[in-house]
Protein backbone atom coordinates (compact mmCIF):
# COMPACT_ATOMS: atom_id res chain seq x y z
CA UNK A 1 -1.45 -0.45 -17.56
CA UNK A 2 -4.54 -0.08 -14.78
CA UNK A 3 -2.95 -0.84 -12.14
CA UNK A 4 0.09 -2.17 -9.63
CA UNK A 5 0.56 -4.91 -7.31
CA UNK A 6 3.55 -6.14 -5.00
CA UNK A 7 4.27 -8.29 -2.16
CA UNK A 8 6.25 -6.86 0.42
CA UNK A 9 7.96 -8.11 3.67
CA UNK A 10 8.65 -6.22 6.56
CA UNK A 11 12.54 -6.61 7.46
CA UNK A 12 11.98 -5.54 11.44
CA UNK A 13 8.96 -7.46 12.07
CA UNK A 14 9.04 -10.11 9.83
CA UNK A 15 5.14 -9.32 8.85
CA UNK A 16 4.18 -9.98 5.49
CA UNK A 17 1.60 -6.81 3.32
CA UNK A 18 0.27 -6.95 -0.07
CA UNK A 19 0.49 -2.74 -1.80
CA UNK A 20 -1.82 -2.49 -4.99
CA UNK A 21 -2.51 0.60 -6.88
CA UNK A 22 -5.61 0.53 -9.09
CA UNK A 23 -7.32 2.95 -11.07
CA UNK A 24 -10.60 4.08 -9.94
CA UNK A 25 -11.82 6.50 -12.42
CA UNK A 26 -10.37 8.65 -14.99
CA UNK A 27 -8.85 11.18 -11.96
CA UNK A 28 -8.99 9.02 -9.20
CA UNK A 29 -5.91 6.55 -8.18
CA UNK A 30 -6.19 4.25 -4.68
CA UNK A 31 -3.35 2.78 -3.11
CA UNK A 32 -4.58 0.31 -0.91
CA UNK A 33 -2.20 -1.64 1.64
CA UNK A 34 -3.64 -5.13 3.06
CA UNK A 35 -1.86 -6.99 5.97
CA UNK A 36 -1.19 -10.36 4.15
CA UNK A 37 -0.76 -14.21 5.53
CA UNK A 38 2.49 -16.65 4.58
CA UNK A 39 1.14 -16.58 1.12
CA UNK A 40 0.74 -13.25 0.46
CA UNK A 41 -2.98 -13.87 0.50
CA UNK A 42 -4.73 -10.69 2.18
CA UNK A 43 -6.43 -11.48 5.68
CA UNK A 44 -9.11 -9.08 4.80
CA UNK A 45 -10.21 -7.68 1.29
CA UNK A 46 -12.34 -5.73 2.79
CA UNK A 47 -10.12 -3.98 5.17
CA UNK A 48 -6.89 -2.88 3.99
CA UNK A 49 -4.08 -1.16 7.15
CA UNK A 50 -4.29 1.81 4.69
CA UNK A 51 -6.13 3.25 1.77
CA UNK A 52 -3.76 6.79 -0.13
CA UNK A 53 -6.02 8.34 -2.74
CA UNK A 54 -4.70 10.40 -5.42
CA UNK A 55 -5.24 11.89 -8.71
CA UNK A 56 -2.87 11.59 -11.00
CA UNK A 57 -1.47 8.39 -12.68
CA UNK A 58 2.23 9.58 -12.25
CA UNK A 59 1.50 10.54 -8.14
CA UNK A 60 0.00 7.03 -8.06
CA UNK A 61 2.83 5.51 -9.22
CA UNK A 62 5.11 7.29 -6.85
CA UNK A 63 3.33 6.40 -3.75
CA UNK A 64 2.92 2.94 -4.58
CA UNK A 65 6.41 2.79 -4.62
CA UNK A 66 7.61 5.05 -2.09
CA UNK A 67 5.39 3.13 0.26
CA UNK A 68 6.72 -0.55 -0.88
CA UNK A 69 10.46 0.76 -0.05
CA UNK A 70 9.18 2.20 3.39
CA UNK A 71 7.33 -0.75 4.37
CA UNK A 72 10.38 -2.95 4.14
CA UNK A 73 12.97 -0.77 6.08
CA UNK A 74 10.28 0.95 8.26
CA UNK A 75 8.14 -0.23 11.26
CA UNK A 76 4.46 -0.61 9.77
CA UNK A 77 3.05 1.42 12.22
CA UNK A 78 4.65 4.47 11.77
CA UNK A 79 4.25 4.45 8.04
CA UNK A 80 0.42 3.78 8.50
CA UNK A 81 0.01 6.88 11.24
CA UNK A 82 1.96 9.37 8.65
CA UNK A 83 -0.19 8.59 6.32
CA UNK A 84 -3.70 8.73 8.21
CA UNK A 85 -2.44 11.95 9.79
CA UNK A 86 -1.83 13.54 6.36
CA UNK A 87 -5.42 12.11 4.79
């Protein structure tokens, strides 16, 4: 499997995201999060809220979906700003 894809809606403000997880390169992982319209079509491919790199397939795996829970229960915001902080 390369990679992992899911659409995701925001319980407190109703705003829609699209979280995929591809494989870069043999050691590289990026987790990419892109603010998505009605359709879960991203606004902007070439912008995504927030971009967690990693290097392992199992740490990957575990922040793709430790993000998609948080980004359903969680303000948007505050998940993006942890995250920047901490890259």
């Amino acid at each position: 499997m390369k990679g992992l894809f899911n659409k995701i809606k925001n319980l407190p403000t109703r705003r829609r995201f699209v979280i995929s997880t591809i494989c870069k390169d043999e050691n590289a992982f990026e987790t990419a999060i892109f603010e998505a319209n009605f359709f879960y079509l991203p606004k902007s491919w070439s912008k995504p809220a927030l971009v967690v790199l990693t290097e392992t397939k199992d740490q990957a795996w575990d922040t793709h979906h430790l993000l998609a829970a948080r980004l359903k229960k969680e303000y948007p915001i505050r998940v993006f700003q942890e995250y920047s902080c901490v890259a």
